[in-house]
PDB file of N, CA and C in Angstrom:
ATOM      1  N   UNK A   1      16.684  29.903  -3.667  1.00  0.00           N
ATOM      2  CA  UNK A   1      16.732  28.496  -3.298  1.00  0.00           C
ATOM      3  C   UNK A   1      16.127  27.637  -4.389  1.00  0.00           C
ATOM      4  N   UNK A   2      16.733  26.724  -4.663  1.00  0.00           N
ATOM      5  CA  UNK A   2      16.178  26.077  -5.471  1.00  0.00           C
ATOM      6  C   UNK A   2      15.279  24.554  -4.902  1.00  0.00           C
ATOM      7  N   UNK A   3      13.819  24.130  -5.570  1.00  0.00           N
ATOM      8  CA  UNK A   3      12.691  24.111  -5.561  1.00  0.00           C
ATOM      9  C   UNK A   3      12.918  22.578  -5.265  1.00  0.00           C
ATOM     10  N   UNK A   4      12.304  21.941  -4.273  1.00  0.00           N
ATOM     11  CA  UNK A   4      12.583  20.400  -4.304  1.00  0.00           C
ATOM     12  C   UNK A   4      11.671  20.056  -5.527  1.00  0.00           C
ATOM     13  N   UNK A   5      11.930  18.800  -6.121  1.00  0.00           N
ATOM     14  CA  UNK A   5      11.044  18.073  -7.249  1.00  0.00           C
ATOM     15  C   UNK A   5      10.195  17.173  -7.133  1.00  0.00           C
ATOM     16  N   UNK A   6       8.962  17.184  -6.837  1.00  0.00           N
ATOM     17  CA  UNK A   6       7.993  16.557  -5.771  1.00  0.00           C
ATOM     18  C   UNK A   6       8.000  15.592  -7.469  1.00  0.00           C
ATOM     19  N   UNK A   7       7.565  14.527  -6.822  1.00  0.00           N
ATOM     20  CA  UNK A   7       7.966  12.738  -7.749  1.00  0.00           C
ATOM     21  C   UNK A   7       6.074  13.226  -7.866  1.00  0.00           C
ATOM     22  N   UNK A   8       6.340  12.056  -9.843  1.00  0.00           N
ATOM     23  CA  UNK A   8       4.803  12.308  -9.754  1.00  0.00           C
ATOM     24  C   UNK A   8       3.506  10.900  -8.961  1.00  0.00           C
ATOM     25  N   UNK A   9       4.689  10.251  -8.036  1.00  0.00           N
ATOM     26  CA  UNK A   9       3.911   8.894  -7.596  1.00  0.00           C
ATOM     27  C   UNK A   9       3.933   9.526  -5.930  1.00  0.00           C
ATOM     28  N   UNK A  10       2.907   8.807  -5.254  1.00  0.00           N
ATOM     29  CA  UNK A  10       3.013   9.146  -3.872  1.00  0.00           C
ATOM     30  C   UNK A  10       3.298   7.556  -3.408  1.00  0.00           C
ATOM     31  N   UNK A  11       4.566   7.366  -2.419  1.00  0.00           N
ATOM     32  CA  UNK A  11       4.428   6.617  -1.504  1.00  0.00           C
ATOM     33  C   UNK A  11       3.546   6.032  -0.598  1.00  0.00           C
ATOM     34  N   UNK A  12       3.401   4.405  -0.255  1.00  0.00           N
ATOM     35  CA  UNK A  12       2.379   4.083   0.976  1.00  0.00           C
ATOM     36  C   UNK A  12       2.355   4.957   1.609  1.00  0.00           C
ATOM     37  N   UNK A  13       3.662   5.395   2.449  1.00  0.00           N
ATOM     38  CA  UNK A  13       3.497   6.379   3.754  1.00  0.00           C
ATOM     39  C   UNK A  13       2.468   7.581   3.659  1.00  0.00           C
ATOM     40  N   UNK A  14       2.818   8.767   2.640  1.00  0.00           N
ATOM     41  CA  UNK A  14       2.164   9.393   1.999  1.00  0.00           C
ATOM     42  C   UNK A  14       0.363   9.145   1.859  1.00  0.00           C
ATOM     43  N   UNK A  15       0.161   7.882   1.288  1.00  0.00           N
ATOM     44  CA  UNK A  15      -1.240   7.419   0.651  1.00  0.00           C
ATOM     45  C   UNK A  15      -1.834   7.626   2.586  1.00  0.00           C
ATOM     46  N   UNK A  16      -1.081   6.497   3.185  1.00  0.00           N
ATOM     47  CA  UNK A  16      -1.731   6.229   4.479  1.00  0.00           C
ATOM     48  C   UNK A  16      -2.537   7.580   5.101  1.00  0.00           C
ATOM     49  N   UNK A  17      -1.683   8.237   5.298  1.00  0.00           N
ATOM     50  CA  UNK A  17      -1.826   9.644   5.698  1.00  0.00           C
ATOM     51  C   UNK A  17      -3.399  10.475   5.096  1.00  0.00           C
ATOM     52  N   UNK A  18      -3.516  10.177   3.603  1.00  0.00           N
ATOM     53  CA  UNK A  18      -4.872  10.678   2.547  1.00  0.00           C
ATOM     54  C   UNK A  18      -5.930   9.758   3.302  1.00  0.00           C
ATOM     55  N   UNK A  19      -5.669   8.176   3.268  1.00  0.00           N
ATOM     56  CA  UNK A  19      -6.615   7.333   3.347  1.00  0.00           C
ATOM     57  C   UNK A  19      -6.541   6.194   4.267  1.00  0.00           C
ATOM     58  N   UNK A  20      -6.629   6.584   5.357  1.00  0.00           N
ATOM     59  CA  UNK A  20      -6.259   5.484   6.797  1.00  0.00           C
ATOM     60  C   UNK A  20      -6.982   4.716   6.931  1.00  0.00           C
ATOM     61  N   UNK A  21      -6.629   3.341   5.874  1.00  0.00           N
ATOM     62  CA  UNK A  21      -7.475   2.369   6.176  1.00  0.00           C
ATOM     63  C   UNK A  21      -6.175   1.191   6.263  1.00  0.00           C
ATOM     64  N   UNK A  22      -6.744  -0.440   6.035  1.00  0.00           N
ATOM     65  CA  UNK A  22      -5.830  -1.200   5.683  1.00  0.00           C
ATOM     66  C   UNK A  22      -5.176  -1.363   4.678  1.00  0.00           C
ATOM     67  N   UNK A  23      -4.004  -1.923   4.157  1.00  0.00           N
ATOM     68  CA  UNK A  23      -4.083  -2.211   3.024  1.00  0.00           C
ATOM     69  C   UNK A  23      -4.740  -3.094   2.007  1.00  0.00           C
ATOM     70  N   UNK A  24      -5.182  -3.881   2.516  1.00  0.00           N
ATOM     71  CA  UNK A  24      -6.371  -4.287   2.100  1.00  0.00           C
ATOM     72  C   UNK A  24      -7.325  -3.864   1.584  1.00  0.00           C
ATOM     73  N   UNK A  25      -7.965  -3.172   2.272  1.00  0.00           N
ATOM     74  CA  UNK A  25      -9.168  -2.659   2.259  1.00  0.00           C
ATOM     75  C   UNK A  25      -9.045  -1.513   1.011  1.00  0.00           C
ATOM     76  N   UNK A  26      -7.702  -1.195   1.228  1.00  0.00           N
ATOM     77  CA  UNK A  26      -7.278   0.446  -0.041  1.00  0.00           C
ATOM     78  C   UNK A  26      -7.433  -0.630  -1.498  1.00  0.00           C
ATOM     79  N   UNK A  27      -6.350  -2.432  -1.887  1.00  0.00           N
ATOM     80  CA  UNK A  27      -6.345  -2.921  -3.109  1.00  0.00           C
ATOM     81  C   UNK A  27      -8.022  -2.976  -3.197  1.00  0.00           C
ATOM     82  N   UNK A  28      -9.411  -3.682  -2.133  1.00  0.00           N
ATOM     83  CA  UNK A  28     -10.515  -3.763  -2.677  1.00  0.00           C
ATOM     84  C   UNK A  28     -10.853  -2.078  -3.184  1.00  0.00           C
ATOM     85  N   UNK A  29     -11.089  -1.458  -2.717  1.00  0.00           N
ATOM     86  CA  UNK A  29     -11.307   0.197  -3.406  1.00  0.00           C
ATOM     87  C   UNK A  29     -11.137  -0.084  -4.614  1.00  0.00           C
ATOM     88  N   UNK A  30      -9.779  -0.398  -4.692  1.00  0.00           N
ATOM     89  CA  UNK A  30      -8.997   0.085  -6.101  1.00  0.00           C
ATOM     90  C   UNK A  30      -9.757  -1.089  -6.886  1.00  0.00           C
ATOM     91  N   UNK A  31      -9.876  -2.370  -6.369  1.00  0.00           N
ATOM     92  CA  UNK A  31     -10.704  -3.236  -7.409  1.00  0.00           C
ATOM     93  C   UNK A  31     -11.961  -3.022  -8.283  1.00  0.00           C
ATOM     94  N   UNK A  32     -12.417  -1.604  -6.816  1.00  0.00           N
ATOM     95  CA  UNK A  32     -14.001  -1.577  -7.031  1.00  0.00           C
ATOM     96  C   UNK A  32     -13.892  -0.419  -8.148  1.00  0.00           C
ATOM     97  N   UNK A  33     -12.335   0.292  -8.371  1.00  0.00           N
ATOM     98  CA  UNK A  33     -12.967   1.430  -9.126  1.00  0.00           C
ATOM     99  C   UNK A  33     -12.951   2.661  -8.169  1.00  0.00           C
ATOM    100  N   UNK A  34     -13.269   2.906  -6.625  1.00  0.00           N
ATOM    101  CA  UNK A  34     -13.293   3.551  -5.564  1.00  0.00           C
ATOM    102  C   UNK A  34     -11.536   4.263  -5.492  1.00  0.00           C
ATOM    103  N   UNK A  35     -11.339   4.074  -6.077  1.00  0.00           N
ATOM    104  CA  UNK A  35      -9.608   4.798  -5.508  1.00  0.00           C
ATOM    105  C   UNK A  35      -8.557   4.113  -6.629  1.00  0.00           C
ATOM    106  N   UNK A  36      -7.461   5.246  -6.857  1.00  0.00           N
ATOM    107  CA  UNK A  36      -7.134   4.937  -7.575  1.00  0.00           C
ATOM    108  C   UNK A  36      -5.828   3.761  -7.436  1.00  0.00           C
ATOM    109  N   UNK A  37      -5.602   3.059  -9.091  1.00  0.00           N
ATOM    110  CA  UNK A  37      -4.491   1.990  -8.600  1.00  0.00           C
ATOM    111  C   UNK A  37      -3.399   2.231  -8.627  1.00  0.00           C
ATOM    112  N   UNK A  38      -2.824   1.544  -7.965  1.00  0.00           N
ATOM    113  CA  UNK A  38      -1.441   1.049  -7.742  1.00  0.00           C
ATOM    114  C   UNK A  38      -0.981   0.869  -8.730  1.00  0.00           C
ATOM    115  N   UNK A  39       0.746   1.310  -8.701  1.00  0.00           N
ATOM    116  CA  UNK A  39       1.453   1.057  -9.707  1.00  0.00           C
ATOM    117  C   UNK A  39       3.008   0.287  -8.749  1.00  0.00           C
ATOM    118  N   UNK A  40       3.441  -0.197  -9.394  1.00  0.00           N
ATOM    119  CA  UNK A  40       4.879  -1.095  -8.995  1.00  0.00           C
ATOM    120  C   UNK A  40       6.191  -0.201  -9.246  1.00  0.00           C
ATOM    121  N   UNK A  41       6.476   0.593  -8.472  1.00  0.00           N
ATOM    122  CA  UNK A  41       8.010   1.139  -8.798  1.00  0.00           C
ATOM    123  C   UNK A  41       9.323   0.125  -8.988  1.00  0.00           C
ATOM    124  N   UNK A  42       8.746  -0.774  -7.902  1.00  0.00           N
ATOM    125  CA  UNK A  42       9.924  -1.916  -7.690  1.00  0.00           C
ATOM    126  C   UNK A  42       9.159  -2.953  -6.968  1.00  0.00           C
ATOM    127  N   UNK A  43       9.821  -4.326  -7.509  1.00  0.00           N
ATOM    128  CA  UNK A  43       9.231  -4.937  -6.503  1.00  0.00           C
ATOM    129  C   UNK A  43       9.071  -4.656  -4.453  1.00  0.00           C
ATOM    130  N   UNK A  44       8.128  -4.910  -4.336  1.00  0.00           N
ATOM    131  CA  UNK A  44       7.697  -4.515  -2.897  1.00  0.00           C
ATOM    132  C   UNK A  44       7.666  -3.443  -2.521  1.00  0.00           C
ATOM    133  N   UNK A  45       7.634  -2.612  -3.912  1.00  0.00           N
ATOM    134  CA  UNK A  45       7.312  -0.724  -3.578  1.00  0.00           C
ATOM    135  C   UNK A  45       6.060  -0.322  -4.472  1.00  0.00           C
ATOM    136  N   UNK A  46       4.834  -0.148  -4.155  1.00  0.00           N
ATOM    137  CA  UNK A  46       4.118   0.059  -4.546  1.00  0.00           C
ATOM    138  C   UNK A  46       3.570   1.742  -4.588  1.00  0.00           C
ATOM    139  N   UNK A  47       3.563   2.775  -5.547  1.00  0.00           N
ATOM    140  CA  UNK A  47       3.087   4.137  -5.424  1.00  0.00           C
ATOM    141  C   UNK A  47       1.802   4.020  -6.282  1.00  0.00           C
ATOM    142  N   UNK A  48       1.387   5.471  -6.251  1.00  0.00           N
ATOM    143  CA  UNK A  48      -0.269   5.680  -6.757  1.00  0.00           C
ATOM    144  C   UNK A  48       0.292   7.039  -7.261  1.00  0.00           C
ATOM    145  N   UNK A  49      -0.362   7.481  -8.573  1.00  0.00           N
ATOM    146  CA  UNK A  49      -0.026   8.767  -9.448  1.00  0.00           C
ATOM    147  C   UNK A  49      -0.719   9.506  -8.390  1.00  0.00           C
ATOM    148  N   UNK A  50      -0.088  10.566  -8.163  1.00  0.00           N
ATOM    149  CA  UNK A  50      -0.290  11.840  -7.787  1.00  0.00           C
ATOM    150  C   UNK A  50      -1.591  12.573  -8.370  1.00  0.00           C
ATOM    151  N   UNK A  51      -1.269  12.687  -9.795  1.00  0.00           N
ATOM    152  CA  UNK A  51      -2.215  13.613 -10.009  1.00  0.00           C
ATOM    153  C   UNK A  51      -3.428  12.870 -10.174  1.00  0.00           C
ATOM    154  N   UNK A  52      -3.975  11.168 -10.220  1.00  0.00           N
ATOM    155  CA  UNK A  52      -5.148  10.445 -10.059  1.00  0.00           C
ATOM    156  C   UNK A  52      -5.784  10.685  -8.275  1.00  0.00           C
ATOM    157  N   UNK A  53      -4.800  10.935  -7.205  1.00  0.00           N
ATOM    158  CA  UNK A  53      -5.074  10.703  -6.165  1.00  0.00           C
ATOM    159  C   UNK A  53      -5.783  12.293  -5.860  1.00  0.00           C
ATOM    160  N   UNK A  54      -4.933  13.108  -6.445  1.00  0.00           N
ATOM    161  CA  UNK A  54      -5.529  14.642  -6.722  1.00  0.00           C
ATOM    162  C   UNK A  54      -6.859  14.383  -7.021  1.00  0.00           C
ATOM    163  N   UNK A  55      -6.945  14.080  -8.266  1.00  0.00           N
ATOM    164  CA  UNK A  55      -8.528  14.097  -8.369  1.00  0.00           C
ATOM    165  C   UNK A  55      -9.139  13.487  -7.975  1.00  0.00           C
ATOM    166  N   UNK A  56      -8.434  12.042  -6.951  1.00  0.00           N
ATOM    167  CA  UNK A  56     -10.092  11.383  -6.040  1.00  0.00           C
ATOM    168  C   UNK A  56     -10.251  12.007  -4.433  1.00  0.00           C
ATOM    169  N   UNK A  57      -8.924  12.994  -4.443  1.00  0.00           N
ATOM    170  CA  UNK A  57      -9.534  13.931  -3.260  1.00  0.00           C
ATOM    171  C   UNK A  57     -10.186  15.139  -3.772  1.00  0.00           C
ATOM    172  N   UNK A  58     -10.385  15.574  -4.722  1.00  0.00           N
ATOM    173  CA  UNK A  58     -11.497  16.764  -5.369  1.00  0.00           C
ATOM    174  C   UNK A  58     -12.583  16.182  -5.324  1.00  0.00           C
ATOM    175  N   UNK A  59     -13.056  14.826  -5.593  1.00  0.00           N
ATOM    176  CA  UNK A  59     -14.301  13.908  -5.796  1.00  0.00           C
ATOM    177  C   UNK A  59     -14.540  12.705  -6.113  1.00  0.00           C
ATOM    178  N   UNK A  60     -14.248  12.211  -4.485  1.00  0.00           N
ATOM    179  CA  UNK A  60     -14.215  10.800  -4.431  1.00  0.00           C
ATOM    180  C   UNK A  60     -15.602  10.585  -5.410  1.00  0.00           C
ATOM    181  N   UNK A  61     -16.943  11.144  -5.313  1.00  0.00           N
ATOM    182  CA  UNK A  61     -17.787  10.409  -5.695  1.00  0.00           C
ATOM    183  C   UNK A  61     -17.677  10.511  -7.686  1.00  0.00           C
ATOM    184  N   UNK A  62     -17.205  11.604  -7.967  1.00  0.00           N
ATOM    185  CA  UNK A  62     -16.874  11.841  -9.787  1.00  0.00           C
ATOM    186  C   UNK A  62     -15.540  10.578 -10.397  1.00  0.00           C
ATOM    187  N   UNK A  63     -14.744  10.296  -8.900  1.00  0.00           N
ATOM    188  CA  UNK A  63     -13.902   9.058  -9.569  1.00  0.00           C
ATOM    189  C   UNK A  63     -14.526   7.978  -9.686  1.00  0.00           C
ATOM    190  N   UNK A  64     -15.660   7.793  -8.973  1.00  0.00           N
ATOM    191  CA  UNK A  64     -16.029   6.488  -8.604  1.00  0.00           C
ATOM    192  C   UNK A  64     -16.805   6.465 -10.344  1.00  0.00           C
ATOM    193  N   UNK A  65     -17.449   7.163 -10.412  1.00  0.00           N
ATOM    194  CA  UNK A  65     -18.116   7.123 -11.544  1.00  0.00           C
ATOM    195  C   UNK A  65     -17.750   7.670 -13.161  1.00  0.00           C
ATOM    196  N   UNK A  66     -16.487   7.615 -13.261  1.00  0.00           N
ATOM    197  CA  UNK A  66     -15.771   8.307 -14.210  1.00  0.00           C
ATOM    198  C   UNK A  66     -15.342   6.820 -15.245  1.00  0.00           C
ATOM    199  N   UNK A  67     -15.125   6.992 -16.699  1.00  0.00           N
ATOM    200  CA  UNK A  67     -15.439   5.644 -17.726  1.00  0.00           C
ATOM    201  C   UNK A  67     -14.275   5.217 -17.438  1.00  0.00           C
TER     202      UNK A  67
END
């Protein structure tokens, strides 16, 4: 069988699921540095890299503080 091709951005739906908050509350995070940002696929489609969201679920507290 051949292998689906997991995209390297995760969808809102997706994010919601990691981090059940508002959306709101997810852009302040991302202002603060706390989570990672948003990127624009299209207008009114907003994803987050995969492999950044990877590493702020290994350690939310090492992203927070990373240069």
């Amino acid at each position: 069988m051949a292998e689906v091709a997991t995209s390297p951005y995760m969808k809102r739906e997706e994010i919601e699921n990691i981090h059940p908050v508002s959306d709101r509350a997810r852009q302040r995070a991302e202002a603060a540095g706390l989570f990672p940002r948003r990127v624009k696929l299209a207008p009114h489609i907003p994803a987050w890299p995969r492999s950044d969201v990877a590493a702020w679920q290994a350690d939310p507290n090492a992203w927070a503080k990373r240069a």
